[in-house]
PDB file of N, CA and C in Angstrom:
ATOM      1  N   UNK A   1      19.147 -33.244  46.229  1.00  0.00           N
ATOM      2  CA  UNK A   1      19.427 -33.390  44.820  1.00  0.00           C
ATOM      3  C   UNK A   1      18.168 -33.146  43.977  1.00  0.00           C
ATOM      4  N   UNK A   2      16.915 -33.571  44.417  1.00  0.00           N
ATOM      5  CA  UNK A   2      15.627 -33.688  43.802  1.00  0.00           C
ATOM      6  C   UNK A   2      15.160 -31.877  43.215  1.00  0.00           C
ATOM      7  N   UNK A   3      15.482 -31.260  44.632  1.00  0.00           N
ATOM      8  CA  UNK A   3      15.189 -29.936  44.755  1.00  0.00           C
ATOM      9  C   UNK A   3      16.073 -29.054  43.635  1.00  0.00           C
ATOM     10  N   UNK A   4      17.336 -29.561  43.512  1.00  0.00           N
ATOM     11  CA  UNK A   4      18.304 -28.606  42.394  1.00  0.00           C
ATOM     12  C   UNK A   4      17.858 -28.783  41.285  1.00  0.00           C
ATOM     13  N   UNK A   5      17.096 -30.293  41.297  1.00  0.00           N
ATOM     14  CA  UNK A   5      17.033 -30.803  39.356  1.00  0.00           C
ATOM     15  C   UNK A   5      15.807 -29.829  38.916  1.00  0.00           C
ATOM     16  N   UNK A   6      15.069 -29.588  40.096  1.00  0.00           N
ATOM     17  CA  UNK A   6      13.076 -29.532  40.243  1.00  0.00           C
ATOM     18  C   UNK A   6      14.084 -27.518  40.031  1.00  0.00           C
ATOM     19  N   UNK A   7      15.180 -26.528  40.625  1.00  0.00           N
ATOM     20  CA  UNK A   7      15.082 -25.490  40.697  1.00  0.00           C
ATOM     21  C   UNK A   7      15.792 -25.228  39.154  1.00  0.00           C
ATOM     22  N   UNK A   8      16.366 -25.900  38.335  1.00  0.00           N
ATOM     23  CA  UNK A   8      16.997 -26.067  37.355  1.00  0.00           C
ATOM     24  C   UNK A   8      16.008 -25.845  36.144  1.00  0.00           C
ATOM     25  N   UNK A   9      15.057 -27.053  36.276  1.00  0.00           N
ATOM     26  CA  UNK A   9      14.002 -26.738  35.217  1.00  0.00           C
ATOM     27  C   UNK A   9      13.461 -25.726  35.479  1.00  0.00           C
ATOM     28  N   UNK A  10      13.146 -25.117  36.453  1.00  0.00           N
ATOM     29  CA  UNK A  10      11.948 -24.444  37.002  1.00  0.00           C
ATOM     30  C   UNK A  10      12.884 -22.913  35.920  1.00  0.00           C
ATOM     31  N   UNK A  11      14.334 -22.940  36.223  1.00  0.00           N
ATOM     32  CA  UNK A  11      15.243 -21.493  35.749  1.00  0.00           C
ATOM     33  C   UNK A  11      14.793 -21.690  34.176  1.00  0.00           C
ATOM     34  N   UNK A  12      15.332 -23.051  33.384  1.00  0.00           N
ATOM     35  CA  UNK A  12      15.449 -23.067  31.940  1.00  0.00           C
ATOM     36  C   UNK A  12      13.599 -22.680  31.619  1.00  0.00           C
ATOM     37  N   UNK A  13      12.829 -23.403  32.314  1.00  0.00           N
ATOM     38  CA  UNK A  13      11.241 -22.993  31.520  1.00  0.00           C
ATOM     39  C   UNK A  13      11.371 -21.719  31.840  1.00  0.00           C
ATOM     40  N   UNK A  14      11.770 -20.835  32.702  1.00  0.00           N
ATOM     41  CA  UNK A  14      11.338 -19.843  33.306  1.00  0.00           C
ATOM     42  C   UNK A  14      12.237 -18.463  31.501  1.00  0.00           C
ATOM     43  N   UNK A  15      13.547 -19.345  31.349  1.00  0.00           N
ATOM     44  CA  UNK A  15      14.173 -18.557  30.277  1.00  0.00           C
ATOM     45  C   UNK A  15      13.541 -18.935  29.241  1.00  0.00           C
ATOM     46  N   UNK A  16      12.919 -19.792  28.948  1.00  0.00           N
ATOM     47  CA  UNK A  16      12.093 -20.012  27.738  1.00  0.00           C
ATOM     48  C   UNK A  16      10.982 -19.153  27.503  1.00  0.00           C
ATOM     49  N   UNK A  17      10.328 -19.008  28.664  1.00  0.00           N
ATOM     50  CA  UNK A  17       8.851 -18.762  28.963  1.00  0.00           C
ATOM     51  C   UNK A  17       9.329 -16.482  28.295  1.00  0.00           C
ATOM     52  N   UNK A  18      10.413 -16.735  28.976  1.00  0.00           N
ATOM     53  CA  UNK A  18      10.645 -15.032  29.168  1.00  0.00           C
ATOM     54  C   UNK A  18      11.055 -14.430  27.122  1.00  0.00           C
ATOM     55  N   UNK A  19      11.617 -15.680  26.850  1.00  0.00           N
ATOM     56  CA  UNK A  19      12.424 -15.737  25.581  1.00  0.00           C
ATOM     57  C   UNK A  19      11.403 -15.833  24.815  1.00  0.00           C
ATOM     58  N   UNK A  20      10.407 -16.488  24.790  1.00  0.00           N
ATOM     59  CA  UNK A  20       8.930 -16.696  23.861  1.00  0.00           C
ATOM     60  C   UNK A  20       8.021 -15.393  24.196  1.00  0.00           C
ATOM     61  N   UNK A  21       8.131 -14.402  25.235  1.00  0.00           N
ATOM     62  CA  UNK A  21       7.304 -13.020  25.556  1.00  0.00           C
ATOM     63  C   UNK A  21       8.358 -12.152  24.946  1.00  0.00           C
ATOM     64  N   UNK A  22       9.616 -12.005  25.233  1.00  0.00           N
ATOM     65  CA  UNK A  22      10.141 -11.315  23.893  1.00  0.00           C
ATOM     66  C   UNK A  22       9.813 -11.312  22.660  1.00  0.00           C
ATOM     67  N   UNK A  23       9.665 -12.462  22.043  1.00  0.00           N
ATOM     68  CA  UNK A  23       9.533 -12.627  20.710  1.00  0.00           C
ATOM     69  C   UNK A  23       8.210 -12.434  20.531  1.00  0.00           C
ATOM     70  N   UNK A  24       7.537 -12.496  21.090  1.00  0.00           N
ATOM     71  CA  UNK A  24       5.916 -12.451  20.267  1.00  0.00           C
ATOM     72  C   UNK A  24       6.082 -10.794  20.855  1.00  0.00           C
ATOM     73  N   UNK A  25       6.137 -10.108  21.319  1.00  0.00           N
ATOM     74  CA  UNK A  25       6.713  -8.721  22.072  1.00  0.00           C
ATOM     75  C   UNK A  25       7.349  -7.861  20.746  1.00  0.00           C
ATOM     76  N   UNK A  26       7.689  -8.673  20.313  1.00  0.00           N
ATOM     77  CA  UNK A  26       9.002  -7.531  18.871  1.00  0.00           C
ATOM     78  C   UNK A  26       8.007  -8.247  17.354  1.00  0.00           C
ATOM     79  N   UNK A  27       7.580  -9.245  18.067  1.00  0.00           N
ATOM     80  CA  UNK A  27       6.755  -9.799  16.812  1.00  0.00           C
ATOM     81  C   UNK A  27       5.504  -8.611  16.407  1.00  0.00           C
ATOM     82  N   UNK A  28       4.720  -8.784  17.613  1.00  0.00           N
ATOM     83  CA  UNK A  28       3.355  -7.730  17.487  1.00  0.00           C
ATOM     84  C   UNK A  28       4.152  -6.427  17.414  1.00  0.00           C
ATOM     85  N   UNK A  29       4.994  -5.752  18.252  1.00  0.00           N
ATOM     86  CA  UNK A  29       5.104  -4.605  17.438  1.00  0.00           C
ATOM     87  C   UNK A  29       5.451  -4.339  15.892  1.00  0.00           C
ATOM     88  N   UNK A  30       6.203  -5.047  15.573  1.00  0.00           N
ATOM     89  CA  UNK A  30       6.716  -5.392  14.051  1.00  0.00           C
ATOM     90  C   UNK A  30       5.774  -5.031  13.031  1.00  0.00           C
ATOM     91  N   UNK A  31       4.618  -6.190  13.107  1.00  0.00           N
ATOM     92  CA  UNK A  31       3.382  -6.232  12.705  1.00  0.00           C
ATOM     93  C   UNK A  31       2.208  -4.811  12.602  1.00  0.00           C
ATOM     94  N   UNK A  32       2.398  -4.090  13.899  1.00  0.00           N
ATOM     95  CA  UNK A  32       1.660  -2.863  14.133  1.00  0.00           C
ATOM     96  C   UNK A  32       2.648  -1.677  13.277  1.00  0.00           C
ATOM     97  N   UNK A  33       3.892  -1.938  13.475  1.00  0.00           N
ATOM     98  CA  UNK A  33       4.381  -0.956  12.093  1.00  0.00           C
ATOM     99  C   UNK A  33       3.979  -1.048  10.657  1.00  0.00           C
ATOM    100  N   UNK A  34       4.285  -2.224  10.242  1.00  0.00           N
ATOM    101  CA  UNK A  34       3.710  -3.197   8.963  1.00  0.00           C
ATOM    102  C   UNK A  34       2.614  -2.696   8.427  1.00  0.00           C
ATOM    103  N   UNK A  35       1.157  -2.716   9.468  1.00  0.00           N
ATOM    104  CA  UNK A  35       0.221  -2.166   9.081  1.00  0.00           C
ATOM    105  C   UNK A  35      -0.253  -0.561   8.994  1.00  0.00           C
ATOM    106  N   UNK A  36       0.820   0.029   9.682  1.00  0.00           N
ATOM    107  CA  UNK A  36       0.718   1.389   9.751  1.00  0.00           C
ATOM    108  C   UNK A  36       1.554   1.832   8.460  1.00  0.00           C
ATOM    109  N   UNK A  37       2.261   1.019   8.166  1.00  0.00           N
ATOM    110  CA  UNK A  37       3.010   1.043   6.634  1.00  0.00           C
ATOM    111  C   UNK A  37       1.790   1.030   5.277  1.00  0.00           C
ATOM    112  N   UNK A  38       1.484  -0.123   6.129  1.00  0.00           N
ATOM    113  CA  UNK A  38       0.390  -0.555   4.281  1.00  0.00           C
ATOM    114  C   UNK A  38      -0.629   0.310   4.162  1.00  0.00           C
ATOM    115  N   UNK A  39      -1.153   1.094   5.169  1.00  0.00           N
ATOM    116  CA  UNK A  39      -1.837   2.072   5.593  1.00  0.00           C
ATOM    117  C   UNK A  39      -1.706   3.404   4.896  1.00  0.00           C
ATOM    118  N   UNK A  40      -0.189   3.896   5.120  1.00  0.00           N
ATOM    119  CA  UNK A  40       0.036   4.853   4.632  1.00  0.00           C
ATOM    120  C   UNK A  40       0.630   5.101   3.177  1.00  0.00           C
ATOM    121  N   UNK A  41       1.395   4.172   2.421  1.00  0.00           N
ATOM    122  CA  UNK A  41       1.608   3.986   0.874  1.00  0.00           C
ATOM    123  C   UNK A  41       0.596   3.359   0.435  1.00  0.00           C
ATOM    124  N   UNK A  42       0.178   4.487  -0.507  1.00  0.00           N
ATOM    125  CA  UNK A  42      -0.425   4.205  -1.603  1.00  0.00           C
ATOM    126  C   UNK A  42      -0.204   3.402  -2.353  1.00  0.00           C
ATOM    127  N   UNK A  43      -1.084   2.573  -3.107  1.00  0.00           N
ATOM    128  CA  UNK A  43      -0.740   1.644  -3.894  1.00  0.00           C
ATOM    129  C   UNK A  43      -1.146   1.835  -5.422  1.00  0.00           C
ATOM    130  N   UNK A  44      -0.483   2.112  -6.431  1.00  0.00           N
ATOM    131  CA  UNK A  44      -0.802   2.740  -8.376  1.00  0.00           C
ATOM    132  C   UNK A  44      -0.823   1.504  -8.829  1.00  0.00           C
ATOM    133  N   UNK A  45      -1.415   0.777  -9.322  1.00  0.00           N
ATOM    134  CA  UNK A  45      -1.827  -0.148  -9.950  1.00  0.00           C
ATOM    135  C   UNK A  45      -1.747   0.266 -11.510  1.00  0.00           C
ATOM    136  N   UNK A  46      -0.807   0.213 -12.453  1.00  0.00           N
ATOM    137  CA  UNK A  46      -1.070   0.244 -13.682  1.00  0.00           C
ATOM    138  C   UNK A  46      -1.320  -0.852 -14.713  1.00  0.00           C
ATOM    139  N   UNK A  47      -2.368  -0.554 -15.425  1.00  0.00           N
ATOM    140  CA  UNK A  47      -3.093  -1.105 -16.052  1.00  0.00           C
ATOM    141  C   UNK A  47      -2.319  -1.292 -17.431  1.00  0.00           C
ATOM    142  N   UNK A  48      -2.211  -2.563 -17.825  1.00  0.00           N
ATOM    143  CA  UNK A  48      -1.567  -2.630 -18.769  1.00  0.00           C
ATOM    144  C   UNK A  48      -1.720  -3.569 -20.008  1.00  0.00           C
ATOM    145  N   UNK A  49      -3.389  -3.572 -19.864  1.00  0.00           N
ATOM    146  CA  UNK A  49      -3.923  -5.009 -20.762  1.00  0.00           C
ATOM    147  C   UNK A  49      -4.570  -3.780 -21.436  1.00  0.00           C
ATOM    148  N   UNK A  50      -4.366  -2.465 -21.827  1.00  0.00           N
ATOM    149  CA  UNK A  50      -5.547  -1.854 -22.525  1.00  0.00           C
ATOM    150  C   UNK A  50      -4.318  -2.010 -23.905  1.00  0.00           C
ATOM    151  N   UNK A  51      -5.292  -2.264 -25.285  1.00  0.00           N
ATOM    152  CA  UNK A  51      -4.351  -2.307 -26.287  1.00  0.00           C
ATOM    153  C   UNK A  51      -4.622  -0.989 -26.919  1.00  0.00           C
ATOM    154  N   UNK A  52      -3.920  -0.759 -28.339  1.00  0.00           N
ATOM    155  CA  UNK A  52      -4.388   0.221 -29.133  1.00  0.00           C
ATOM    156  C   UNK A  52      -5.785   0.803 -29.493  1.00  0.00           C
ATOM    157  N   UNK A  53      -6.590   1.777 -29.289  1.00  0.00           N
ATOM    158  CA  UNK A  53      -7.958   1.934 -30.050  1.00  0.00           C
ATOM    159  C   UNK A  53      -8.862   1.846 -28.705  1.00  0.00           C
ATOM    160  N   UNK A  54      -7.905   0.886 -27.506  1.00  0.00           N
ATOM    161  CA  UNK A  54      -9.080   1.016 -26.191  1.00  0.00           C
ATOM    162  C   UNK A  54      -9.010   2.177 -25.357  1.00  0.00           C
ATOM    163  N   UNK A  55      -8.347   3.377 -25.891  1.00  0.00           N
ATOM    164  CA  UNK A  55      -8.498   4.524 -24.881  1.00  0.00           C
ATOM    165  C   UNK A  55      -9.807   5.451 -24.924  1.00  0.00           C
ATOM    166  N   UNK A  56     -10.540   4.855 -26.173  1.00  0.00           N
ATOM    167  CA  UNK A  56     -12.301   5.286 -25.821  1.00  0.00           C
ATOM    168  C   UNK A  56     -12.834   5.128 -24.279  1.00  0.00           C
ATOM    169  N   UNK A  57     -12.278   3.291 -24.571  1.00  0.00           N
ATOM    170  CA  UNK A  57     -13.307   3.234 -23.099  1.00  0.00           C
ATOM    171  C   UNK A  57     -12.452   2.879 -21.717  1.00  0.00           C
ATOM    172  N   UNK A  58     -11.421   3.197 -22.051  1.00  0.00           N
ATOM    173  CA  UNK A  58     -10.261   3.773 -20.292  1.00  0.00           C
ATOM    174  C   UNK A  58     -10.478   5.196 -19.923  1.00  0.00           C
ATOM    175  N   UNK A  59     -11.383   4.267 -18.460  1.00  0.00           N
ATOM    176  CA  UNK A  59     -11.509   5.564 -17.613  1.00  0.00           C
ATOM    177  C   UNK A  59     -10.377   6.159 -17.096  1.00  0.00           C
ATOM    178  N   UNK A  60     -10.122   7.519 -17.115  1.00  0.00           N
ATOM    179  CA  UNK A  60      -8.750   8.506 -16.598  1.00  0.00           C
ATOM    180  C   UNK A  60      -9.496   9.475 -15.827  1.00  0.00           C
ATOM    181  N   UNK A  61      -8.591  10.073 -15.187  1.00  0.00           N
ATOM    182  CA  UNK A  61      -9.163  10.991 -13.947  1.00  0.00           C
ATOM    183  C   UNK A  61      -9.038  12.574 -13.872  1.00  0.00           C
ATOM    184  N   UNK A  62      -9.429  13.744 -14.218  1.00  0.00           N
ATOM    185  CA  UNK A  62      -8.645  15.030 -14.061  1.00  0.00           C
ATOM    186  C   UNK A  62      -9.648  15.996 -13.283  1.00  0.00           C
ATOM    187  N   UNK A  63      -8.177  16.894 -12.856  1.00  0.00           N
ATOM    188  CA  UNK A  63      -8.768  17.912 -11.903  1.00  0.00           C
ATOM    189  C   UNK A  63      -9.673  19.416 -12.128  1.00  0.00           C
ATOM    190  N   UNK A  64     -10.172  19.945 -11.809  1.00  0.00           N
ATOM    191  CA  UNK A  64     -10.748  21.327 -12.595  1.00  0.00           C
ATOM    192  C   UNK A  64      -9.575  22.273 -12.513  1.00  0.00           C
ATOM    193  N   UNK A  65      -8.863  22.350 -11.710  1.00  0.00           N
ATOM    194  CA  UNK A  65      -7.285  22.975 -11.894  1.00  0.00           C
ATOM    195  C   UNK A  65      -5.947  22.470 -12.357  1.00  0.00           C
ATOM    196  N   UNK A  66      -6.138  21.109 -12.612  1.00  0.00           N
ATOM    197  CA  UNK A  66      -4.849  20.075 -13.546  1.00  0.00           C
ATOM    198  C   UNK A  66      -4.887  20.509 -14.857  1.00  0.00           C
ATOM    199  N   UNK A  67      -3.761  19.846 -15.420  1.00  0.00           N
ATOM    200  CA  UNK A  67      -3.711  20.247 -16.796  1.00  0.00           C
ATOM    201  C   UNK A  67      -3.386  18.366 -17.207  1.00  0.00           C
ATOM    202  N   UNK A  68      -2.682  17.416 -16.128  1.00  0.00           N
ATOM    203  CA  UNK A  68      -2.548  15.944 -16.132  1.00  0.00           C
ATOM    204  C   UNK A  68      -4.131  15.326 -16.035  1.00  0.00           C
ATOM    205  N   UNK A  69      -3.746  14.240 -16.039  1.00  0.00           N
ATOM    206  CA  UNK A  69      -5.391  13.295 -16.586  1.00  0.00           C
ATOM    207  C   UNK A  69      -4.113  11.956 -15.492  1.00  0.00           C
ATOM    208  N   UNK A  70      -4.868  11.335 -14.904  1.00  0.00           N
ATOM    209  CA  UNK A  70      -4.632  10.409 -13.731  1.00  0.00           C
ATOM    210  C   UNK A  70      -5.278   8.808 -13.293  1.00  0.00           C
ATOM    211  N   UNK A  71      -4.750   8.123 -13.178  1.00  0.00           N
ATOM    212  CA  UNK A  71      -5.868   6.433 -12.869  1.00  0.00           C
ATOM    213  C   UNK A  71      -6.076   7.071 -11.716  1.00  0.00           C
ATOM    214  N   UNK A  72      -7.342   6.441 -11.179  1.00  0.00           N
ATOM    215  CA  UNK A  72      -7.935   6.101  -9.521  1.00  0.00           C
ATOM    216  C   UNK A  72      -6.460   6.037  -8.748  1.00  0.00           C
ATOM    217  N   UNK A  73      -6.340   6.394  -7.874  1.00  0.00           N
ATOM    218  CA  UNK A  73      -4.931   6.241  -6.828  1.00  0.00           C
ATOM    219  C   UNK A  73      -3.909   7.057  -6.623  1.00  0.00           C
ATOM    220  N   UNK A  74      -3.898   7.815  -7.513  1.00  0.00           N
ATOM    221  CA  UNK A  74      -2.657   8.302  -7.810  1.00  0.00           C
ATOM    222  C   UNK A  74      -2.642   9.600  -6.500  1.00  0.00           C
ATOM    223  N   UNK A  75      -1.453   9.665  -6.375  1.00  0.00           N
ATOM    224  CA  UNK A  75      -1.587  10.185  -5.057  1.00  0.00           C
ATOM    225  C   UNK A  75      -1.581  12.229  -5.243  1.00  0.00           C
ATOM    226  N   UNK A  76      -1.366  12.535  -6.546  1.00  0.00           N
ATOM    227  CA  UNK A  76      -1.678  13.567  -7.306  1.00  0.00           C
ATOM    228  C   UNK A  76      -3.423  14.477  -7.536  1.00  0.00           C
ATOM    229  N   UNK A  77      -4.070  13.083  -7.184  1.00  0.00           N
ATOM    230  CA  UNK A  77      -5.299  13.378  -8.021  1.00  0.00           C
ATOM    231  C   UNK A  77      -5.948  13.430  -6.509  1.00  0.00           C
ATOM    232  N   UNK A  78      -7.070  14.628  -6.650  1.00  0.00           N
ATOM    233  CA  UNK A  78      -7.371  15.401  -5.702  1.00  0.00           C
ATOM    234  C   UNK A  78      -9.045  14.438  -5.408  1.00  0.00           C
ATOM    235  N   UNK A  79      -9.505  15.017  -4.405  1.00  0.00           N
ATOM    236  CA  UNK A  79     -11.121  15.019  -4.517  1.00  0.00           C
ATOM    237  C   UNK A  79     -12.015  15.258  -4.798  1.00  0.00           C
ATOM    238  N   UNK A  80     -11.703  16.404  -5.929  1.00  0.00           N
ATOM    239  CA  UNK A  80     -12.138  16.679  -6.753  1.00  0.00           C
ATOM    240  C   UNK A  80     -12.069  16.376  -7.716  1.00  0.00           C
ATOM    241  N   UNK A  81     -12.859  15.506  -8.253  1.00  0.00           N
ATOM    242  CA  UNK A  81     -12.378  14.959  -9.759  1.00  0.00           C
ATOM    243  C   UNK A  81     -13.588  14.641 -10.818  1.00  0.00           C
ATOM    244  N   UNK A  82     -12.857  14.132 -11.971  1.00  0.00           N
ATOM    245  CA  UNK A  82     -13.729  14.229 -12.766  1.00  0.00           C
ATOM    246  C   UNK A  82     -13.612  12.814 -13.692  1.00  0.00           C
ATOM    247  N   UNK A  83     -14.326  12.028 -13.756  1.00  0.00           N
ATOM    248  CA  UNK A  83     -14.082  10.744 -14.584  1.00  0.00           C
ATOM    249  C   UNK A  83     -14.416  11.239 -16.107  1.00  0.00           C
ATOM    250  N   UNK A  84     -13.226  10.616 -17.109  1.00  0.00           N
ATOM    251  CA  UNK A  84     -13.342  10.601 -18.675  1.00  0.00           C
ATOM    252  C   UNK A  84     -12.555   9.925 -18.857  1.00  0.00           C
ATOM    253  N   UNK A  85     -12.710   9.646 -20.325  1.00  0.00           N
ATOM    254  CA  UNK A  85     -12.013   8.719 -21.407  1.00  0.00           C
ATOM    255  C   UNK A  85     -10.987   8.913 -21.520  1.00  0.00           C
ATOM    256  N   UNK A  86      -9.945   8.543 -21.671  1.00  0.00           N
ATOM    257  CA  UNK A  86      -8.438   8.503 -21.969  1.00  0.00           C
ATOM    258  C   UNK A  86      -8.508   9.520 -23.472  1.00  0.00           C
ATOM    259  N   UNK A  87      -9.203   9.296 -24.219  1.00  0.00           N
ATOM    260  CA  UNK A  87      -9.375   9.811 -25.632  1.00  0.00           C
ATOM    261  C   UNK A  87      -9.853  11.051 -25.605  1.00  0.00           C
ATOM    262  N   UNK A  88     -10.873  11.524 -25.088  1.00  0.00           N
ATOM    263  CA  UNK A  88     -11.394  13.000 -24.522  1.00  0.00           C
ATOM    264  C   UNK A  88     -10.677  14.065 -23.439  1.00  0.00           C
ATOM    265  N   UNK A  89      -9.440  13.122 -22.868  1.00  0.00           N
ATOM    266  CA  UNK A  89      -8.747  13.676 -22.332  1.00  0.00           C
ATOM    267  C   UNK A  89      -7.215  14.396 -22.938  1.00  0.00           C
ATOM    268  N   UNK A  90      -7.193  13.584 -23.829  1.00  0.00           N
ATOM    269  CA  UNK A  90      -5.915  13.971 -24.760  1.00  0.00           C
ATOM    270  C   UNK A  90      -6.609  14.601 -25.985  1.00  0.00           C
ATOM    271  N   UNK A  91      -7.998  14.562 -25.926  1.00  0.00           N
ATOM    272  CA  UNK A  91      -8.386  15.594 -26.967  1.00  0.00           C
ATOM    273  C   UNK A  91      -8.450  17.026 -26.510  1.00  0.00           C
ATOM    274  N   UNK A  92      -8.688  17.071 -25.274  1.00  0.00           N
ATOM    275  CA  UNK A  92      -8.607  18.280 -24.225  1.00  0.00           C
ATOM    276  C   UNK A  92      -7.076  18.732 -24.122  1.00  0.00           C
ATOM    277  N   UNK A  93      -6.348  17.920 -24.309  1.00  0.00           N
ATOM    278  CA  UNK A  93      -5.253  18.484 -24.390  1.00  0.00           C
ATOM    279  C   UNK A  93      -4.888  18.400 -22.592  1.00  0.00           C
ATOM    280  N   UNK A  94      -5.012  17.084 -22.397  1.00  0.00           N
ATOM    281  CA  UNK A  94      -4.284  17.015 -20.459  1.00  0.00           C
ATOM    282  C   UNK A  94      -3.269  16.101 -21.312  1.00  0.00           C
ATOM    283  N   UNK A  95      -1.813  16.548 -20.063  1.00  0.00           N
ATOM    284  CA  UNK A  95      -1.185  15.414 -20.674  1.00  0.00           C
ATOM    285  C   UNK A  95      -1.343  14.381 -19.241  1.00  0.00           C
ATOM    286  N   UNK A  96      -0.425  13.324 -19.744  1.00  0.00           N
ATOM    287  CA  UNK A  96      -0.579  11.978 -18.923  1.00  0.00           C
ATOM    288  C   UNK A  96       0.497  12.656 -17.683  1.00  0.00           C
ATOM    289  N   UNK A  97      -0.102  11.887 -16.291  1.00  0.00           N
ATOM    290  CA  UNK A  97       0.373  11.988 -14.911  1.00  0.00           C
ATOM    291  C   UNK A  97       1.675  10.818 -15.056  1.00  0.00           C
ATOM    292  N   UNK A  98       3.207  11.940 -15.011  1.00  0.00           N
ATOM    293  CA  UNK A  98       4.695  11.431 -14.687  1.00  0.00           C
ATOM    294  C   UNK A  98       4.588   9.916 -13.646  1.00  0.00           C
ATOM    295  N   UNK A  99       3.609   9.826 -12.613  1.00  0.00           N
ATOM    296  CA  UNK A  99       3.553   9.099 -11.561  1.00  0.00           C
ATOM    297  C   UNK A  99       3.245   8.064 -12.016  1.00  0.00           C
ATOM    298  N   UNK A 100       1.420   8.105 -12.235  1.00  0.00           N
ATOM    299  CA  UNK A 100       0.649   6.890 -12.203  1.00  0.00           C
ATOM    300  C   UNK A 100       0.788   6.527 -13.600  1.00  0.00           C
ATOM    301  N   UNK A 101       1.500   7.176 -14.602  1.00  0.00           N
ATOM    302  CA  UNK A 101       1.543   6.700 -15.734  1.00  0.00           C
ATOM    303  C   UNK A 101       0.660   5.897 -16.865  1.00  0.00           C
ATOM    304  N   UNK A 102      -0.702   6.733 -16.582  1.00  0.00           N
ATOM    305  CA  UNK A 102      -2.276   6.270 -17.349  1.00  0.00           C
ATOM    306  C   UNK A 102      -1.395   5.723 -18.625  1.00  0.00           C
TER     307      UNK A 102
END
């Protein structure tokens, strides 16, 4: 009798033990997608505390072949770039990036 009770637990820890390596198993992969996610989307942050009269000093972004003006991020705006004023940029005549929505 001792031996069935002692092979009994020994089965249920043994399904626990197997049931807790599944889960941390689907857990860590989960996680390794997750970060291969946050990895690959970009993140546009728009700025939205600039009021009237502050587009002197909002930095915007444009390309030597764009005709758009862009924030930091935008997944449009090349490596080539060029930092200016929001105000010198619409004096240039770029219009604003559909995306990041300067």
């Amino acid at each position: 009798m001792k031996s069935f009770i002692k092979s009994e637990k020994f089965i249920y820890i043994s399904i626990a033990v197997a049931f807790i390596a599944a889960f941390l198993a689907v857990y860590l992969k989960t996680e390794q997608k997750l970060d291969t996610l946050r990895e690959a989307v970009p993140v546009v942050i728009h700025d939205v505390t600039f009021e009237d009269g502050d587009e002197e000093k909002r930095t915007v972004y444009v390309t030597p072949s764009g005709k758009k003006y862009h924030l930091d991020g935008c997944k449009f705006l090349s490596e080539k770039r060029m930092a200016i004023s929001e105000k010198d940029a619409k004096n240039a005549r770029y219009e604003a990036c559909a995306y990041c929505q300067p």
